[in-house]
Protein backbone atom coordinates (compact mmCIF):
# COMPACT_ATOMS: atom_id res chain seq x y z
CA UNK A 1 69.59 28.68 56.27
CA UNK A 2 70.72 28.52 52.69
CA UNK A 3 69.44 25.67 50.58
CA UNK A 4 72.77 23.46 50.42
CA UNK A 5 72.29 23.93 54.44
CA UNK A 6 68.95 22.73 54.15
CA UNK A 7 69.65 19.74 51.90
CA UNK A 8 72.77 18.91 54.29
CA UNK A 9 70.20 18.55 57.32
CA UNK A 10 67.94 16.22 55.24
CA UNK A 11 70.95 14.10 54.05
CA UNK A 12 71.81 13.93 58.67
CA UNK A 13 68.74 13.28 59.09
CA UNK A 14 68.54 10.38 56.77
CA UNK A 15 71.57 9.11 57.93
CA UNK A 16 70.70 9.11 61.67
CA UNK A 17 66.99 7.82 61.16
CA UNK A 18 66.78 6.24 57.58
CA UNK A 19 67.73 2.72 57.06
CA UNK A 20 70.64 4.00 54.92
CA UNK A 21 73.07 2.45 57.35
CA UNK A 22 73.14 -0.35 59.54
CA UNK A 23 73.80 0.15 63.41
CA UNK A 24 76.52 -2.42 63.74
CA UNK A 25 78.69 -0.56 60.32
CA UNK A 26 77.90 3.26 61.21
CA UNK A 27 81.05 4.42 63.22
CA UNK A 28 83.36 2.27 60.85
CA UNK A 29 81.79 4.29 57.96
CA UNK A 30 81.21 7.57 59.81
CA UNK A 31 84.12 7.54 61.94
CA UNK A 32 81.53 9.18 64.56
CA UNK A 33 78.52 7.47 66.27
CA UNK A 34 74.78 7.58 65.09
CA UNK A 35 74.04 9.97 68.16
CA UNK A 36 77.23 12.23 67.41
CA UNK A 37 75.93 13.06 64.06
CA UNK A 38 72.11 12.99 65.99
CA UNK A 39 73.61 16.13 68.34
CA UNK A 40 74.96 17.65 65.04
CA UNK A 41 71.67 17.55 63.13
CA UNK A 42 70.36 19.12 66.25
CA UNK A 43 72.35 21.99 65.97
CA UNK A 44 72.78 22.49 61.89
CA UNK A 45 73.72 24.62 60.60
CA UNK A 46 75.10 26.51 63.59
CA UNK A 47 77.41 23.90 64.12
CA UNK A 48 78.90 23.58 60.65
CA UNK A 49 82.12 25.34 61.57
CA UNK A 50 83.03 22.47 63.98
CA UNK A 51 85.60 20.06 62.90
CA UNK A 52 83.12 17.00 63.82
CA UNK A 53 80.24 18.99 61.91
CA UNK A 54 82.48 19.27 58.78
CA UNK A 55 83.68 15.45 58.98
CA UNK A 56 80.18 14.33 59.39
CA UNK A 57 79.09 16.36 56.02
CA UNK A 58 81.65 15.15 54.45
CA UNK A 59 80.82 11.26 56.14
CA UNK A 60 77.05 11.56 55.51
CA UNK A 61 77.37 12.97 51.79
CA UNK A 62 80.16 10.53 50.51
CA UNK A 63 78.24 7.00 52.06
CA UNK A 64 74.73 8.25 50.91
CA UNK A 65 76.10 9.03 47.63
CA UNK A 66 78.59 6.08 47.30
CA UNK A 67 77.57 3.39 50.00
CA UNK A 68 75.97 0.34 48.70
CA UNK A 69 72.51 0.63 50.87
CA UNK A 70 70.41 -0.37 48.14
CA UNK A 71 67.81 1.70 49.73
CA UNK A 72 67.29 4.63 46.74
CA UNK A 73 63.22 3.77 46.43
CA UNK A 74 63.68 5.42 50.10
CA UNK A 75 65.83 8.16 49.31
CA UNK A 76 62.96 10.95 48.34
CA UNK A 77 61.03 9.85 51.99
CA UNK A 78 64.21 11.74 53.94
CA UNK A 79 66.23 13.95 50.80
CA UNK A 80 63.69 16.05 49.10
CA UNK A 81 66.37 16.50 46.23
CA UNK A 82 68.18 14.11 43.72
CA UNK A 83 71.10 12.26 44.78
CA UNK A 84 73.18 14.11 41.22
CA UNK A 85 71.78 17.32 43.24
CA UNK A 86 73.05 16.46 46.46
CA UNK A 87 76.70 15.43 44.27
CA UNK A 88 76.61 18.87 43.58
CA UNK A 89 76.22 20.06 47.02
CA UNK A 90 78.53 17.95 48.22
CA UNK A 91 81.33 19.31 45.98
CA UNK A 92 80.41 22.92 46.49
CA UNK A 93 80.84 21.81 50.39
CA UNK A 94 84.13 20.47 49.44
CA UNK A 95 85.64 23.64 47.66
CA UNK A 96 83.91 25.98 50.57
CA UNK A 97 85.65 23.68 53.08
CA UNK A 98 88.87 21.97 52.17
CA UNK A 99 90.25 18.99 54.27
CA UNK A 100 92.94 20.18 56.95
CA UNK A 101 95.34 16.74 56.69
């Protein structure tokens, strides 16, 4: 597992059991359920390839970096890097996998 990989599975994890996001607004900001990502963390990275695996990165990065959970004293309890590191994992996860519109 390479180290982005590794910091990906921190930022799922977060998201699935951090208080990050609230129940009630997760699919509306995911666009997948809590326990879709949940089976995804279970199988990162293998699963990355997937279509659901690379919307969920791209879910899980954007609304940790840019949601307005208010929760960043909690942030180092789940992400073991910074969120400006994690910015830059997210756009080297961009470039490595473009959007298919």
């Amino acid at each position: 597992m390479t180290h982005d990989e590794q910091l990906i599975g921190e930022c799922f994890r977060a998201a699935v059991e951090g208080p990050f996001f609230p129940d009630w607004e997760f699919h509306v900001l995911f666009g997948l359920t809590r326990p879709e990502v949940a089976a995804i963390l279970a199988t990162w990275p293998e699963s990355k390839d997937s279509a659901d695996a690379r919307h969920a990165v791209n879910s899980t990065l954007n609304n940790l970096l840019g949601y307005p959970h208010k929760k960043w004293a909690q942030w180092p309890r789940y992400i073991s890097a910074s969120p400006e590191e994690v910015d830059a994992v997210f756009e080297r996860w961009q470039k490595a996998h473009p959007r298919e519109d």
